[in-house]
PDB file of N, CA and C in Angstrom:
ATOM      1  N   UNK A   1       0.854  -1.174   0.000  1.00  0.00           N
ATOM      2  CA  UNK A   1       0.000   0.000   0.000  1.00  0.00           C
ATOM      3  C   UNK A   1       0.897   1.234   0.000  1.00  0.00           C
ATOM      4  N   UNK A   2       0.380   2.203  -0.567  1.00  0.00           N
ATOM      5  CA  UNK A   2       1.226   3.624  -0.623  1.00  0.00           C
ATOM      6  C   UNK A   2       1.345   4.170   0.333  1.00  0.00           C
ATOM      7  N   UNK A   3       1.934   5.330   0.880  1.00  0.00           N
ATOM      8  CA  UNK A   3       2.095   5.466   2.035  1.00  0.00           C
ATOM      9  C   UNK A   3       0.967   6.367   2.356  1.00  0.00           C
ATOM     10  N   UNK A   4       0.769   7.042   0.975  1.00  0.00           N
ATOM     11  CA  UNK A   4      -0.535   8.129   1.220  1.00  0.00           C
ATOM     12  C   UNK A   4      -1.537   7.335   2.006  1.00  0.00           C
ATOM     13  N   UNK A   5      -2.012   6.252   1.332  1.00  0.00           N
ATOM     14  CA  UNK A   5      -3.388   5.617   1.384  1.00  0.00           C
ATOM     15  C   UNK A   5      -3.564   5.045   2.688  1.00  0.00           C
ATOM     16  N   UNK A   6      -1.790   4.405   3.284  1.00  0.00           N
ATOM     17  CA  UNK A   6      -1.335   3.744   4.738  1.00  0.00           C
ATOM     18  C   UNK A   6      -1.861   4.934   5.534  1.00  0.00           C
ATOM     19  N   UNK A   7      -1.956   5.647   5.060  1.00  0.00           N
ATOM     20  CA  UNK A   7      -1.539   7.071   6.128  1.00  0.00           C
ATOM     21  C   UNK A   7      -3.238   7.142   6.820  1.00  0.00           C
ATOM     22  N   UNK A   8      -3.785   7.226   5.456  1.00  0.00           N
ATOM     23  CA  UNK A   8      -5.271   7.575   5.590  1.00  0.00           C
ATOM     24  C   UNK A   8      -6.142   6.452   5.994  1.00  0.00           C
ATOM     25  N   UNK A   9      -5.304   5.135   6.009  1.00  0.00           N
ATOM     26  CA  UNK A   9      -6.457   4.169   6.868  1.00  0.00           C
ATOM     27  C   UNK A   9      -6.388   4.238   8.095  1.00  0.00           C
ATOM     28  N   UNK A  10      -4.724   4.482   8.916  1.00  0.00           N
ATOM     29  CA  UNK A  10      -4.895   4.777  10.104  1.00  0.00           C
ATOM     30  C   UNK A  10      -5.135   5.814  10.577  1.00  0.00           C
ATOM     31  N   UNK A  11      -5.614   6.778  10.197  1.00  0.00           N
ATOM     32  CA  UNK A  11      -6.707   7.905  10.382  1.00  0.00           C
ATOM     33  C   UNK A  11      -8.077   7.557  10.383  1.00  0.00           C
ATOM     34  N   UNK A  12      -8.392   6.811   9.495  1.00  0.00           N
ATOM     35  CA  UNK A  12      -9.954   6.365   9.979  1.00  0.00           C
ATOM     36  C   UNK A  12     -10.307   5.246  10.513  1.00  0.00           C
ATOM     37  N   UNK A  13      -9.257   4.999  10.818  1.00  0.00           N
ATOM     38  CA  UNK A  13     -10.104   3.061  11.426  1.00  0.00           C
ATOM     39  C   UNK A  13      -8.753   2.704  12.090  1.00  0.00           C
ATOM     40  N   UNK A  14      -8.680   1.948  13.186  1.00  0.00           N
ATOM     41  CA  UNK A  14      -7.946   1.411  13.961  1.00  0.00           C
ATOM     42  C   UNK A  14      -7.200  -0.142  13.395  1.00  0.00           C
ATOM     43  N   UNK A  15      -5.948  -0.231  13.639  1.00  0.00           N
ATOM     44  CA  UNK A  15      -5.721  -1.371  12.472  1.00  0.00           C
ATOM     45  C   UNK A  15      -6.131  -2.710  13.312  1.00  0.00           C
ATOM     46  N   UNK A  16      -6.674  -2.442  14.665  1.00  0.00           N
ATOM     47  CA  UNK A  16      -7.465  -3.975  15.297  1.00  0.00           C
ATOM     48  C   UNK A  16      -8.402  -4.131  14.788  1.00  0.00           C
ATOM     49  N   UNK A  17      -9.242  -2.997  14.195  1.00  0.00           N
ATOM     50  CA  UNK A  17     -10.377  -3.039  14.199  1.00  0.00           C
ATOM     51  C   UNK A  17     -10.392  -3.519  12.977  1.00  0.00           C
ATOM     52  N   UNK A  18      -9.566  -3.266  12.099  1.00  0.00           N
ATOM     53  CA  UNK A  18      -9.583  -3.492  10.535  1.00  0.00           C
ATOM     54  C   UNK A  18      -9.166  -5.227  10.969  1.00  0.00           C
ATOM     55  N   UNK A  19      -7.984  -5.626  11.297  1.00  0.00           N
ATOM     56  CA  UNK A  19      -8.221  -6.931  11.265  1.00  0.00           C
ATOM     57  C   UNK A  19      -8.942  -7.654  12.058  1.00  0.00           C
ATOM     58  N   UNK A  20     -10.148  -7.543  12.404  1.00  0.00           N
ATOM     59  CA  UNK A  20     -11.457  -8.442  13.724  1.00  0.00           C
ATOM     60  C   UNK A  20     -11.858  -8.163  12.214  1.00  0.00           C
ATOM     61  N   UNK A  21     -12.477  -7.138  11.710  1.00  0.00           N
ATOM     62  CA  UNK A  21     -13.438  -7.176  10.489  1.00  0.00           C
ATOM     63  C   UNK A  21     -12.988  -8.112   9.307  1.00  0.00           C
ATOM     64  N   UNK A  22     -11.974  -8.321   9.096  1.00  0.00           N
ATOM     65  CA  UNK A  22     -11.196  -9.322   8.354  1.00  0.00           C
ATOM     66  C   UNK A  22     -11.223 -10.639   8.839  1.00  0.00           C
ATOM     67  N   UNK A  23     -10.935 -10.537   9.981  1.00  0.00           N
ATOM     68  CA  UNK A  23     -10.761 -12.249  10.274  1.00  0.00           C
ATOM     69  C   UNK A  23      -9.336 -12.164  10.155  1.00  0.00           C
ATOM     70  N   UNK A  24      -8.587 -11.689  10.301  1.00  0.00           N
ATOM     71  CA  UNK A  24      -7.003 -11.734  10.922  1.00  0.00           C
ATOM     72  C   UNK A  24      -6.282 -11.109  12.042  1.00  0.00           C
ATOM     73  N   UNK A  25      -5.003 -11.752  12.416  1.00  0.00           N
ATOM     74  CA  UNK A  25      -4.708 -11.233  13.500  1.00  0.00           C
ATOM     75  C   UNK A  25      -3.884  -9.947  12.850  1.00  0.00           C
ATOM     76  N   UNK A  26      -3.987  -9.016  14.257  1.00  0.00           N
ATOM     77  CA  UNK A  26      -3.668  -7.746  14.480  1.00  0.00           C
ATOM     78  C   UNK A  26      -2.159  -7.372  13.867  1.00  0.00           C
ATOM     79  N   UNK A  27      -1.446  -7.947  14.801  1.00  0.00           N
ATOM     80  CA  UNK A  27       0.628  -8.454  14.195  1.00  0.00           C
ATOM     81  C   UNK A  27       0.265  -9.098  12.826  1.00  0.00           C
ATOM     82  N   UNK A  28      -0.268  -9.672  12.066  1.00  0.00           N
ATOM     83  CA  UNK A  28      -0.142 -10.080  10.883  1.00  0.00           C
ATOM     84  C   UNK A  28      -0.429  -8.565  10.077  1.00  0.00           C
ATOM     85  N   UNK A  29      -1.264  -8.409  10.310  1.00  0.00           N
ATOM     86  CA  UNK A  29      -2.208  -7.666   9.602  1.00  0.00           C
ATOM     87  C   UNK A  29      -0.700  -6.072   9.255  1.00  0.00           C
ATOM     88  N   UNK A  30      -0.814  -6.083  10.616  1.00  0.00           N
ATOM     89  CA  UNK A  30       0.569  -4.847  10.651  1.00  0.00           C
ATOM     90  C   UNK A  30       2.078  -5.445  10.153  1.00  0.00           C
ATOM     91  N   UNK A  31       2.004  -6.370   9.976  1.00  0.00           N
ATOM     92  CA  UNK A  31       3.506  -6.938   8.835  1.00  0.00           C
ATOM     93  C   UNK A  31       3.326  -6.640   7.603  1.00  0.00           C
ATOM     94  N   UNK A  32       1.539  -7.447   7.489  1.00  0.00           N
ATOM     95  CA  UNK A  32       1.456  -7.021   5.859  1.00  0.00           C
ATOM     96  C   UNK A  32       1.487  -5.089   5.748  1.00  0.00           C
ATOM     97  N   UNK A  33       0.842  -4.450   6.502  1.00  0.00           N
ATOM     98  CA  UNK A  33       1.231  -3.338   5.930  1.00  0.00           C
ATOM     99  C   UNK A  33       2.380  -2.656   5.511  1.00  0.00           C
ATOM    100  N   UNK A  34       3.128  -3.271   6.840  1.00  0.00           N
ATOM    101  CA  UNK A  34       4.547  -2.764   6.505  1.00  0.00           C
ATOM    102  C   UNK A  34       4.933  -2.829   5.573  1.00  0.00           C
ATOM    103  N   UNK A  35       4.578  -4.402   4.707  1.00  0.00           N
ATOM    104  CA  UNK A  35       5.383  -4.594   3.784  1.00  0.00           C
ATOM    105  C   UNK A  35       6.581  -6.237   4.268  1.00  0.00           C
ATOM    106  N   UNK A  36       6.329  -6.211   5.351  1.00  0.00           N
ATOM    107  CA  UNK A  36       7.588  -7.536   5.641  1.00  0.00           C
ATOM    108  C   UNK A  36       6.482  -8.775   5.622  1.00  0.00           C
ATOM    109  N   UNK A  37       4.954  -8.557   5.107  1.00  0.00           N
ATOM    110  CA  UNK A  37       4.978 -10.311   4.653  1.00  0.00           C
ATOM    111  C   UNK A  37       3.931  -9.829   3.499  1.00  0.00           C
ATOM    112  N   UNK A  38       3.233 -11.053   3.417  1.00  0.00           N
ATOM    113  CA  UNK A  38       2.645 -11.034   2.116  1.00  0.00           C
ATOM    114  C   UNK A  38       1.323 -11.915   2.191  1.00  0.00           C
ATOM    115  N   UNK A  39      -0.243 -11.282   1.726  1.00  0.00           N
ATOM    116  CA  UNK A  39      -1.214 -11.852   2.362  1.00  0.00           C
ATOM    117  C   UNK A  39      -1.389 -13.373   1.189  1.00  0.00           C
ATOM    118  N   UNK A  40      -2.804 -13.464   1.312  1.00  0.00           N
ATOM    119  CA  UNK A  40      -3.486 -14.539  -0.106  1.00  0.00           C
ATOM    120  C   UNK A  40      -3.910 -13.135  -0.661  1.00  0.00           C
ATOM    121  N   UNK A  41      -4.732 -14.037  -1.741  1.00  0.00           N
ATOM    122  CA  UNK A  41      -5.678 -12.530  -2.299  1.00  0.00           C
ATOM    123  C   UNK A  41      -7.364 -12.748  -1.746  1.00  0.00           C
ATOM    124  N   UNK A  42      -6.947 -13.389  -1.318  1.00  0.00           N
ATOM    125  CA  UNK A  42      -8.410 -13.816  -0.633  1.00  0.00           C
ATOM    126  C   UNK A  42      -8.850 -13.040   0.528  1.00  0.00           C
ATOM    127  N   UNK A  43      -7.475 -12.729   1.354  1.00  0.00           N
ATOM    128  CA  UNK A  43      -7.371 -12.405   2.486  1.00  0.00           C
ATOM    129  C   UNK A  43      -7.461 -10.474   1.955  1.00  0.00           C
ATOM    130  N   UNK A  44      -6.061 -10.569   0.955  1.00  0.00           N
ATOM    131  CA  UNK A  44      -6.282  -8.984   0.409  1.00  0.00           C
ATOM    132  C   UNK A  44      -7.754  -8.383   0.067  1.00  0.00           C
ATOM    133  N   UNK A  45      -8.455  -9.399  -0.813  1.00  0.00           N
ATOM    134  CA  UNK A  45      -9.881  -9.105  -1.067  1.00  0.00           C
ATOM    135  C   UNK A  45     -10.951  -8.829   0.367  1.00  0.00           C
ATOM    136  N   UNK A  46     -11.078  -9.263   1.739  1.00  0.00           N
ATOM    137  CA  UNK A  46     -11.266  -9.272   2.974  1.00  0.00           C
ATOM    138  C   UNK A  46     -11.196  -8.145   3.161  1.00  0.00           C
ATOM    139  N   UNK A  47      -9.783  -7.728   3.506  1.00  0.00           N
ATOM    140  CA  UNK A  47      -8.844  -6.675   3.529  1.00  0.00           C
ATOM    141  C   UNK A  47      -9.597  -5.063   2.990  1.00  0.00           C
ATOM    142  N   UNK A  48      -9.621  -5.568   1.852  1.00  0.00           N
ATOM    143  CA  UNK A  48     -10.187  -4.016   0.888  1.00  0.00           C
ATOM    144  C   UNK A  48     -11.687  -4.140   1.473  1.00  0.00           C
ATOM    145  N   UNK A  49     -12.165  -4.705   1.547  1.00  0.00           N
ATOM    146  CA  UNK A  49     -13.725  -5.094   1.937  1.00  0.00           C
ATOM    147  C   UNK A  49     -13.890  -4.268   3.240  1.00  0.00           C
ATOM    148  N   UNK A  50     -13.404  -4.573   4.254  1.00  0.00           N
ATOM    149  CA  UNK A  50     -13.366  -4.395   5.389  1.00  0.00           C
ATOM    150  C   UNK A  50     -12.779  -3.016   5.545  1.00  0.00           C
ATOM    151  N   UNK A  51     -11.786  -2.472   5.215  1.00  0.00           N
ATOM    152  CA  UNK A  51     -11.249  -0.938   4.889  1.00  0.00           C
ATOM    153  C   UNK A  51     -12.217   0.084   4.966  1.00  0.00           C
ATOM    154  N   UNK A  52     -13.041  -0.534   3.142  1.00  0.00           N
ATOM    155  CA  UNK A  52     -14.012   0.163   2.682  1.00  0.00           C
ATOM    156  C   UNK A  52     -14.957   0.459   3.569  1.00  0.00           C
ATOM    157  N   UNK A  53     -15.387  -0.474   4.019  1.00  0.00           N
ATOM    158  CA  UNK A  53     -16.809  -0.209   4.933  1.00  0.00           C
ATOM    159  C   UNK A  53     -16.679   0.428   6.334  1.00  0.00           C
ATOM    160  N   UNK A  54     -15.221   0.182   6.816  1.00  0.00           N
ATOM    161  CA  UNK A  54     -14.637   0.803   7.900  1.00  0.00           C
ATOM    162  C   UNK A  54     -14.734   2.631   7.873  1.00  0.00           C
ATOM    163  N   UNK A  55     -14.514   2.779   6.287  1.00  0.00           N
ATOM    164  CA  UNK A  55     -13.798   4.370   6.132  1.00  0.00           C
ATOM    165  C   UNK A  55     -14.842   4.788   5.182  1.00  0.00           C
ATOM    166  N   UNK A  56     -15.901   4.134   4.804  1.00  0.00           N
ATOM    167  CA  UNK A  56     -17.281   4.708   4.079  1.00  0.00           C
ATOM    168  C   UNK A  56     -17.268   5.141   2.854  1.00  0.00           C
ATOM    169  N   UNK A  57     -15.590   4.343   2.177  1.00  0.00           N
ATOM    170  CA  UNK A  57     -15.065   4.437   1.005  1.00  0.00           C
ATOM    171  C   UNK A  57     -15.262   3.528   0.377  1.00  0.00           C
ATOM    172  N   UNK A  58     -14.646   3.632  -0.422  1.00  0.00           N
ATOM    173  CA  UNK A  58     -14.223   2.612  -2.260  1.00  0.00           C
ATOM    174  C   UNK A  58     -12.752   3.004  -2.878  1.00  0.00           C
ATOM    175  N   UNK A  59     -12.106   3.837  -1.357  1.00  0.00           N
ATOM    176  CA  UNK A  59     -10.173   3.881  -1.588  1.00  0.00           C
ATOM    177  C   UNK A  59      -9.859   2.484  -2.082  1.00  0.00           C
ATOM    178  N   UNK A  60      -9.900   1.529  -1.126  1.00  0.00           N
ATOM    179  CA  UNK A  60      -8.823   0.691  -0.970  1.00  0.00           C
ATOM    180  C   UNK A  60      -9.340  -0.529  -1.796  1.00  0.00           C
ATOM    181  N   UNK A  61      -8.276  -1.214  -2.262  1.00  0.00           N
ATOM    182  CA  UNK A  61      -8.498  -2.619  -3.686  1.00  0.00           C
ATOM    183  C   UNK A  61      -7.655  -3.581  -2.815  1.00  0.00           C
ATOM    184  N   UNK A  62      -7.699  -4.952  -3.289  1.00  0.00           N
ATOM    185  CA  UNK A  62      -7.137  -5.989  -2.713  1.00  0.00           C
ATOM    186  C   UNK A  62      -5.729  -6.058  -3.258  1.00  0.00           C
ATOM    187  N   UNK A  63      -5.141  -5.231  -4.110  1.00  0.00           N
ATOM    188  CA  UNK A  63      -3.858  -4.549  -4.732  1.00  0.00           C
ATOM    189  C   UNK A  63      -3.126  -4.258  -3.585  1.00  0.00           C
ATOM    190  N   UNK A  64      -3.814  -3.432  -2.881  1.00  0.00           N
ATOM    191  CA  UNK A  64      -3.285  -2.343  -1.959  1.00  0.00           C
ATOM    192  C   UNK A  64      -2.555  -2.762  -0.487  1.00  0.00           C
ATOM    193  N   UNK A  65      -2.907  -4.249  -0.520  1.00  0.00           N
ATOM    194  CA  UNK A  65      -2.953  -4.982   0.861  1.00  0.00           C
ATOM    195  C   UNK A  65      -2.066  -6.439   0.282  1.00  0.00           C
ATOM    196  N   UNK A  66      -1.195  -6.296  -0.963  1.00  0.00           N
ATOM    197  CA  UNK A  66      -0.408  -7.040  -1.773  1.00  0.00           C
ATOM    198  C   UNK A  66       1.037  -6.485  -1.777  1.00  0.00           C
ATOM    199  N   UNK A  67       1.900  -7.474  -0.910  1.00  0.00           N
ATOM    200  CA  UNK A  67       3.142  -6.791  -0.895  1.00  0.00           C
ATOM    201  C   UNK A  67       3.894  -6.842  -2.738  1.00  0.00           C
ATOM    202  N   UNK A  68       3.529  -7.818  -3.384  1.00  0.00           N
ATOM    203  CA  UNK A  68       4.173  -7.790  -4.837  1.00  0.00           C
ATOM    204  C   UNK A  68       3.404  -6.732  -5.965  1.00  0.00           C
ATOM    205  N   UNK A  69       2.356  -6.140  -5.669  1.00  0.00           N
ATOM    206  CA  UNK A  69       1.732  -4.991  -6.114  1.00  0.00           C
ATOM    207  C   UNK A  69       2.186  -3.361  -5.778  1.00  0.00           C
TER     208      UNK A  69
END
């Protein structure tokens, strides 16, 4: 994810909260952002799902939550 977009999810939504809405854990969830792991796309698709509805958007794609993207 860009850093812009990193920037602006943890401005609107808490990243526990983003992964309970996902169905992943919290430390995972914050590796993949970092960048030091790498989800499914299943999980990325979750991911953008859960964002969206968190932040009342249509920002975030299952791209965005893809460390090889």
């Amino acid at each position: 994810m860009n850093k812009k977009k990193l920037k602006q999810l943890k401005e609107r939504t808490k990243i526990k909260t983003l992964a309970e809405e996902a169905g992943t854990d919290r430390s995972y969830l914050s590796n993949i952002l970092a960048g030091r792991d790498r989800c499914s796309y299943e999980l990325a698709k979750k991911l953008a799902m859960a964002a969206n509805k968190l932040t009342f958007s249509y920002d975030y794609l299952p791209e965005d939550f893809r460390k090889d993207q």
